[in-house]
Every structure is written in structure tokens, then in C-alpha cells.
Protein backbone atom coordinates (compact mmCIF):
# COMPACT_ATOMS: atom_id res chain seq x y z
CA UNK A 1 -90.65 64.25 30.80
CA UNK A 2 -89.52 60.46 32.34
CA UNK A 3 -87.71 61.63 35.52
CA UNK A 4 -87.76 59.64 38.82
CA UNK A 5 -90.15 61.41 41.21
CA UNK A 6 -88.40 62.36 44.98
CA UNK A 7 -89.98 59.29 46.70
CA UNK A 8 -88.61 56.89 43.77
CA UNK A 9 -85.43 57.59 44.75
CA UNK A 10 -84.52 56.35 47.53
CA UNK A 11 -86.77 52.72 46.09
CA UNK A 12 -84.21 52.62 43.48
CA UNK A 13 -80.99 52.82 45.84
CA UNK A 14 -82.68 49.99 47.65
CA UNK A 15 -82.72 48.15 44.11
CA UNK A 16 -79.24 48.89 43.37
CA UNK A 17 -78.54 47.62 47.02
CA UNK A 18 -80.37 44.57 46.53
CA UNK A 19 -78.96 44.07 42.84
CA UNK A 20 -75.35 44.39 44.64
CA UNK A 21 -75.99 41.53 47.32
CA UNK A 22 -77.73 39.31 45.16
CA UNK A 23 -74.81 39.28 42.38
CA UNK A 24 -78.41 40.26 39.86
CA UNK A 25 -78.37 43.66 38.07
CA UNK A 26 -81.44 45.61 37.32
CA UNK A 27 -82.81 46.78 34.32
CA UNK A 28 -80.82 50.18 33.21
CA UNK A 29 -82.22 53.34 34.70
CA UNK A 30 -82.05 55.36 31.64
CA UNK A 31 -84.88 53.38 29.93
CA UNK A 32 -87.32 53.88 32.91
CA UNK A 33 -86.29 57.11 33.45
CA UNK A 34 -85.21 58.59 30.23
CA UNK A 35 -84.55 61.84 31.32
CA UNK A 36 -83.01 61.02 34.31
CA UNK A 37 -80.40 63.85 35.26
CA UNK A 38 -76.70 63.59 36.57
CA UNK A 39 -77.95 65.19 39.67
CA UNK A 40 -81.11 62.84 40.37
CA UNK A 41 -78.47 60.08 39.75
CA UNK A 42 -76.21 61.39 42.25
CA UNK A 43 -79.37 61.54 44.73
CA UNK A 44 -79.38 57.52 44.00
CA UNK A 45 -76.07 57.29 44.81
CA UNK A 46 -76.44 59.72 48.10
CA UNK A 47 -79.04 57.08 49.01
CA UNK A 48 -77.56 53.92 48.01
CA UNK A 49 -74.31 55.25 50.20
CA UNK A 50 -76.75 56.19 53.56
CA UNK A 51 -78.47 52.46 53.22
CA UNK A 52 -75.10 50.72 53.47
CA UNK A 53 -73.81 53.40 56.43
CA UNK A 54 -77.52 52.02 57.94
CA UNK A 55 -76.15 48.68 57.69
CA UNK A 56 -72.92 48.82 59.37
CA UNK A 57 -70.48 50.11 56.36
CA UNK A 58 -68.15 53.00 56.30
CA UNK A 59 -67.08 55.09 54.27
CA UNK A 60 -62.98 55.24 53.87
CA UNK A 61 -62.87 57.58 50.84
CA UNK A 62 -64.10 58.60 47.62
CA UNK A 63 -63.08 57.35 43.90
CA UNK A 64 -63.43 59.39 40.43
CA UNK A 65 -64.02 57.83 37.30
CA UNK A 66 -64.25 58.84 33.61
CA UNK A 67 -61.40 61.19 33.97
CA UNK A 68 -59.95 60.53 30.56
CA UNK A 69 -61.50 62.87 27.62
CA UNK A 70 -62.05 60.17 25.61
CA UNK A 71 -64.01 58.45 27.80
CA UNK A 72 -66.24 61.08 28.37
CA UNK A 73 -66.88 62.13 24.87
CA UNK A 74 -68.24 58.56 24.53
CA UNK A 75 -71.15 58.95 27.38
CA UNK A 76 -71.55 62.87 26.48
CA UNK A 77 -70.70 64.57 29.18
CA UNK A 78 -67.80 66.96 30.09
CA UNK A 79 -66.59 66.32 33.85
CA UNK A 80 -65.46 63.15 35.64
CA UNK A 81 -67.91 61.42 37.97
CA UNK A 82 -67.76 60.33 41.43
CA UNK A 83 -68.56 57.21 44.10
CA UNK A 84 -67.97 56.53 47.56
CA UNK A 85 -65.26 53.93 48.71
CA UNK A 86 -66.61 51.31 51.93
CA UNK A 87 -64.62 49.80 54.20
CA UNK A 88 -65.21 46.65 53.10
CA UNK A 89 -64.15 47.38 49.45
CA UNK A 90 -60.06 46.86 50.28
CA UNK A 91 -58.34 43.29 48.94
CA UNK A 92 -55.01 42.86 50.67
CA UNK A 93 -52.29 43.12 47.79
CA UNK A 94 -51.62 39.70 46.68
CA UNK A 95 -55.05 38.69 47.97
CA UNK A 96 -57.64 36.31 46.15
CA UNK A 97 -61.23 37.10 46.19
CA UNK A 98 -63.81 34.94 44.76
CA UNK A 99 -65.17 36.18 41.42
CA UNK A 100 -68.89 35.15 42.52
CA UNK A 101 -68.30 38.34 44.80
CA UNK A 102 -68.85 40.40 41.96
CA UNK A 103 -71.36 39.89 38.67
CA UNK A 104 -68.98 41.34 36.06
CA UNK A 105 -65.87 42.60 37.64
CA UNK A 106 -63.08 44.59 35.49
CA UNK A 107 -59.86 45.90 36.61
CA UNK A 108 -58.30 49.64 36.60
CA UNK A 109 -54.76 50.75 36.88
CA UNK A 110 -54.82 54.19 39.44
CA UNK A 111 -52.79 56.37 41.79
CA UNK A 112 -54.53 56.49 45.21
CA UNK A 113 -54.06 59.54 47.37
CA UNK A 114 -54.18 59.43 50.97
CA UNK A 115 -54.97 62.13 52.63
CA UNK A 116 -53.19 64.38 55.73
CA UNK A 117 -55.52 67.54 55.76
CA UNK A 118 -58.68 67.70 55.27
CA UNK A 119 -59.72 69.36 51.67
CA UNK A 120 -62.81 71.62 51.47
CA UNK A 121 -63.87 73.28 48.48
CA UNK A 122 -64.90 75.48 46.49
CA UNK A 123 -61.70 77.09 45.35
CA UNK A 124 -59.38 73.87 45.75
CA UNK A 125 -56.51 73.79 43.71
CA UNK A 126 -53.83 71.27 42.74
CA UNK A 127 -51.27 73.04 44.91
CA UNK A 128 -54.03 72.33 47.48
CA UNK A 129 -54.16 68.83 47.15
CA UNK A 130 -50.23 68.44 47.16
CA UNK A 131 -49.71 70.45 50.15
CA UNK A 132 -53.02 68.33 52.08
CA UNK A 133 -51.98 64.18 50.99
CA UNK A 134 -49.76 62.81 53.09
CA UNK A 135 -48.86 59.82 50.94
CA UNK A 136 -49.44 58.90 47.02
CA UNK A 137 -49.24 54.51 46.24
CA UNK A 138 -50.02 52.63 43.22
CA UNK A 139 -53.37 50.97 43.29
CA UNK A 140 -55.68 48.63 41.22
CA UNK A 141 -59.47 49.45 41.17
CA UNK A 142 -62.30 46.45 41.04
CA UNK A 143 -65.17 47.81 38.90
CA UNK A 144 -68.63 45.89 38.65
CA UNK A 145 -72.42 47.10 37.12
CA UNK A 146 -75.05 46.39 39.35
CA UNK A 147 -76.90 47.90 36.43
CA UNK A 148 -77.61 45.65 33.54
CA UNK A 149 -74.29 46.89 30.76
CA UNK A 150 -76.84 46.01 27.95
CA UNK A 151 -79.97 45.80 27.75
CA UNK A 152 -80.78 42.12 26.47
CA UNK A 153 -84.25 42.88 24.31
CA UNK A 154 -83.10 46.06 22.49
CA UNK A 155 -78.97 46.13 23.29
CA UNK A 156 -79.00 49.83 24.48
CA UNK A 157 -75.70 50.61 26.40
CA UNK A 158 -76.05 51.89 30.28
CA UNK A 159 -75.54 55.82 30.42
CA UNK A 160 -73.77 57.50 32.87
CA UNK A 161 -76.66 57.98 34.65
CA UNK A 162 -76.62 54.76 35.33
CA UNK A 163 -73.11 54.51 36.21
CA UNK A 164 -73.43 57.73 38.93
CA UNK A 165 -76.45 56.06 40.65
CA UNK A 166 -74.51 52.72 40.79
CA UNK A 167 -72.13 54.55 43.42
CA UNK A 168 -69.96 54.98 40.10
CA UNK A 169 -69.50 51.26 39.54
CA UNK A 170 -67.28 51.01 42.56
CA UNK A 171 -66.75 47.48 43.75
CA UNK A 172 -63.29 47.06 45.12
CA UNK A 173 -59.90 48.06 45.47
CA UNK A 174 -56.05 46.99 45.89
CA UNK A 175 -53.36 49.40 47.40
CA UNK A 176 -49.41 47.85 47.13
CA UNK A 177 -46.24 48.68 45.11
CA UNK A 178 -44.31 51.62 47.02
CA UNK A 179 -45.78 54.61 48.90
CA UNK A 180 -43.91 57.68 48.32
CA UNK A 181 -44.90 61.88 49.15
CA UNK A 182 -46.57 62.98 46.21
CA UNK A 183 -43.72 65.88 45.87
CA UNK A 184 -41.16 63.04 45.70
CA UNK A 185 -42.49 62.14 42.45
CA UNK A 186 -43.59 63.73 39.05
CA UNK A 187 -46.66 62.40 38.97
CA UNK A 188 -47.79 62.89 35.60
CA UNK A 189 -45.27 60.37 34.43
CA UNK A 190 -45.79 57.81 36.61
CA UNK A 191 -46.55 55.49 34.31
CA UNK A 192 -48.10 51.30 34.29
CA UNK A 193 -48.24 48.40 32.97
CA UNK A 194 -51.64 45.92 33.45
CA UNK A 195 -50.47 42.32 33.26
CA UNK A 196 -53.57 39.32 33.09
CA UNK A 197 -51.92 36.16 33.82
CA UNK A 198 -48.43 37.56 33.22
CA UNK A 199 -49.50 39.24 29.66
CA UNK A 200 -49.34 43.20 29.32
CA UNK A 201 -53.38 43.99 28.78
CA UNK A 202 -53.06 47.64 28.74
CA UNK A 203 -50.46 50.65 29.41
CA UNK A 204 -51.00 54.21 30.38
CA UNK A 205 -49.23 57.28 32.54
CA UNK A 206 -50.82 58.99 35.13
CA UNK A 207 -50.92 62.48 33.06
CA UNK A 208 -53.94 61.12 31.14
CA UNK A 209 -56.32 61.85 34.53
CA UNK A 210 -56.62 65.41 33.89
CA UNK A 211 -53.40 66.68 32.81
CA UNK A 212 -52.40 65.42 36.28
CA UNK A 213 -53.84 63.58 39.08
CA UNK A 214 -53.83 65.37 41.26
CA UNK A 215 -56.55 68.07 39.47
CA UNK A 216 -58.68 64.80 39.73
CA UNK A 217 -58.78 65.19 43.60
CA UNK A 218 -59.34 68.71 43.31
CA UNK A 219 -61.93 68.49 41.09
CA UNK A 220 -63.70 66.51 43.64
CA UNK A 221 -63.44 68.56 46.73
CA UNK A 222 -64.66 71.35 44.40
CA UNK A 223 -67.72 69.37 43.25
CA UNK A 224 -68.63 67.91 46.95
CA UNK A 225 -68.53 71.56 48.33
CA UNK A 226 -72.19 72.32 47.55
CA UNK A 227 -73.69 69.34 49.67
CA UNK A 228 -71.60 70.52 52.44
CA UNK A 229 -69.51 67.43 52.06
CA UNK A 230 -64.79 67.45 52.46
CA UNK A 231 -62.66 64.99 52.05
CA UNK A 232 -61.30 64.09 55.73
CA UNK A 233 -57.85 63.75 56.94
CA UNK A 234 -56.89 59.49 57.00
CA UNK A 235 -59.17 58.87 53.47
CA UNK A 236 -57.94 57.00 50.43
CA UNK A 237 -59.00 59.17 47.13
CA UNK A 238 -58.87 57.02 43.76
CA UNK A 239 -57.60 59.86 41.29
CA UNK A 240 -58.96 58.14 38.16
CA UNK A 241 -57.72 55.55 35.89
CA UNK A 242 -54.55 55.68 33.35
CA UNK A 243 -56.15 52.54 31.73
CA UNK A 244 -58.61 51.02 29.82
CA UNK A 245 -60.93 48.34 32.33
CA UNK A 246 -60.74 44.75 32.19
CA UNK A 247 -62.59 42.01 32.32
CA UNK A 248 -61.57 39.35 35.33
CA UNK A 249 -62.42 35.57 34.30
CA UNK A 250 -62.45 32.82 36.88
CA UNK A 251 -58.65 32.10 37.54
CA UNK A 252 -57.32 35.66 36.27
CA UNK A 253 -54.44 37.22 38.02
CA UNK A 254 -53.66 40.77 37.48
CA UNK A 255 -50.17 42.86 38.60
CA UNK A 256 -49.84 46.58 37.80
CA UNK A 257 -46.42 47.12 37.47
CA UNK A 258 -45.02 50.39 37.85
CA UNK A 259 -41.52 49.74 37.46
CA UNK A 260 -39.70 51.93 40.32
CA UNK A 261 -42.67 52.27 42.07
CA UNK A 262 -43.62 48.54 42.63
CA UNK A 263 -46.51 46.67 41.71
CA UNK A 264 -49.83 45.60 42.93
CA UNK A 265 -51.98 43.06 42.36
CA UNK A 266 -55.15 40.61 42.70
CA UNK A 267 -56.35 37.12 41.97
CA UNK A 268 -59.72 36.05 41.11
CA UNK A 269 -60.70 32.75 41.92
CA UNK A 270 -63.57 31.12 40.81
CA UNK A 271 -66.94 30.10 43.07
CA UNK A 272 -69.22 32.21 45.49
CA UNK A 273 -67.96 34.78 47.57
């Protein structure tokens, strides 16, 4: 059995750290560790997250990813997953960023909740979340793979291993468009559209994350409350995307329109960050 050994762990966050300044992604941990487990990845990530507190970075909120069945039928497993959202993650709507920030950035369409109560699981339920965010606004989420997507000798695909202990490929995000109470709105049809240089990429509605997405911020409370971790009062949750991710070029500009609700959106330029 190939599993990282306690004091490899926290040598591996440092690699994933490193991997992230340098713009360089390392070699995918499923093949070294082939039977790495969802929790020893989420020990990367609780390690990756401490070095960059260490070094001066806070944490402003939490993001949840593979929310969509179909996307988690196609890395076998049967719950969302989970990163942690720094400080220095938020772009200004209508900001440019240099794409040399990232090594291979894509873009997500979400619903961003921002939170008046604090939520602490177990037993958190959607009413729960409704009743504890203060505030619901369109967003656009920056994804990047400090983890090598394919391996280049044999071509095997990163596993979600690999994506957990990469703080869930969390890179960036935009918040814009209107912010509204999240009773104000049905939020299962709130609905998108993801425009690259002013052409509709994808389309979704918000009812894809779970049934609603609001269960995706439940979920999450539920699934911190063994480590003794809540989500606090003032942080921005990322409920899961309502779109497929893509890829930013040198130049791209992306809006997510959501009609009444406003849009948001980000330009990549090209050069070093």
C-alpha cells in the first residue's frame, strides 16, 4: 500500500506551495502515492493552508467544487470537495490580472454567499444557511493546477486527490453584478451566461449545485464539523459552479452575465504577474 507517511505530508504542502509561487506544477500525487486517500489529501491541503497563514495570508472563506453529479461520476467519488479562499485571491470586478500569475488558469460561473452568522455543523441544514448569509452576489471563480493536469510520459489524468491537496485548485476569484438577500431570490433559477471575448462559452442555472446552492454551503459546515472547524460571520462561501471551466488565453476577457442580477467579470492580460 503507496500512501504518504505522516511526516511526508506536510513536505508535500511545501511542494504544492513552492509549485504555486514558482508558476511550475509537480508531478501528480496519485502516481507517487497511489493509494493516497481523500482524507490524507485533505491533510495536504490543512498544511498547504497553515504554511500560507505562516506567511502572512488569511483566510476570507471557503470554496466547494465538483458539486455537479456529473462531474463527480467522472473522478469516482460521491460528495463535493472543498478549499480555502486567501485574502489575496479577490480581483476587483472589471480588474486585469496578468495571466503569468497563474500556470493554467480556467474560469467558473458561481453564486458566492456571504455570511451574517456563523454556521457550525453537524446537523446544518439549508434553512440554516438561509436564515445565517446576510447577502448572496454573482461571482466568477479563477481555477489553476499546481499539480501537473497530465502526466507528460504516460498521459494519466490528476485524481481528485490531487485536486483536494491542491487547496481544491483554488486560485482566484471575482465578486460584481448585484447583491441581493438570498430570500429575495429563487435561487435555483438564477441562471448565467459565460461570455470569452464577448462569445457565450457556456450556460448553466444555479439548481445544478446540489439541487440548490445553498445545500452546497451546508454540506460544508457539515463536513468541517469534525476538525472542529465553522464558517465565521463576514466570510465569502463559493457554493459551487453552474458551469463547465475555461481556459483563459493571454488577452481573454470573460463577463458572467446574469441578466437581472448583473454581471461580473475579468481580464487576463498577458506577461508575469
Amino acid at each position: 500500500m503507496t500512501r504518504p507517511a505522516e511526516d511526508e505530508l506536510a513536505d508535500i504542502a511545501r511542494r504544492l506551495y513552492e509549485a504555486e509561487q514558482n508558476r511550475t506544477p509537480i508531478r501528480q500525487l496519485s502516481l507517487d502515492y497511489p493509494d493516497m486517500t481523500i482524507e490524507d489529501a485533505y491533510a495536504v491541503q490543512r498544511a498547504l493552508v497553515a504554511l500560507k497563514v505562516a506567511d502572512g495570508r488569511e483566510v476570507k472563506g471557503r470554496k466547494i467544487g465538483l458539486t455537479s453529479k456529473v462531474m463527480q461520476r467522472a473522478v469516482s467519488i460521491d460528495e463535493p470537495d472543498y478549499g480555502a479562499l486567501f485574502d489575496d485571491m479577490f480581483i476587483e470586478d472589471g480588474g486585469r490580472v496578468p495571466l503569468g500569475r497563474y500556470i493554467r488558469p480556467r474560469v467558473e460561473v458561481e453564486l458566492a454567499f456571504v455570511l451574517g452568522e456563523r454556521l457550525s455543523g453537524p446537523g446544518v441544514t439549508l434553512f440554516d444557511v438561509l436564515r445565517a448569509t446576510e447577502f448572496v452576489t454573482p461571482a466568477l471563480e479563477i481555477l489553476d493546477a499546481r499539480v501537473q493536469m497530465s502526466d507528460p510520459e504516460t498521459g494519466h489524468l490528476r485524481t481528485i486527490v490531487d485536486t483536494i491537496a491542491d487547496n481544491a485548485a483554488d486560485a482566484g476569484l471575482v465578486l460584481g453584478g448585484r447583491v441581493f438577500r438570498p430570500l429575495d431570490v429563487d435561487l435555483r433559477w438564477v441562471a448565467a451566461l459565460l461570455l470569452r471575448n464577448g462569445t457565450i462559452e457556456e450556460s448553466g442555472v444555479a439548481a445544478a449545485v446540489l439541487n440548490h446552492p445553498g445545500n452546497g454551503v451546508a454540506w460544508l459546515a457539515n463536513r468541517l464539523a469534525p476538525h472542529g472547524v465553522s464558517l465565521e460571520r463576514g466570510e465569502v462561501i463559493l457554493s459551487g459552479s453552474f458551469t463547465k471551466p475555461v481556459f483563459a488565453e493571454p488577452g481573454d476577457s470573460f463577463v458572467a452575465d446574469y441578466g437581472p442580477l448583473g454581471t461580473v467579470s475579468v481580464t487576463f492580460d498577458s506577461g508575469a504577474s
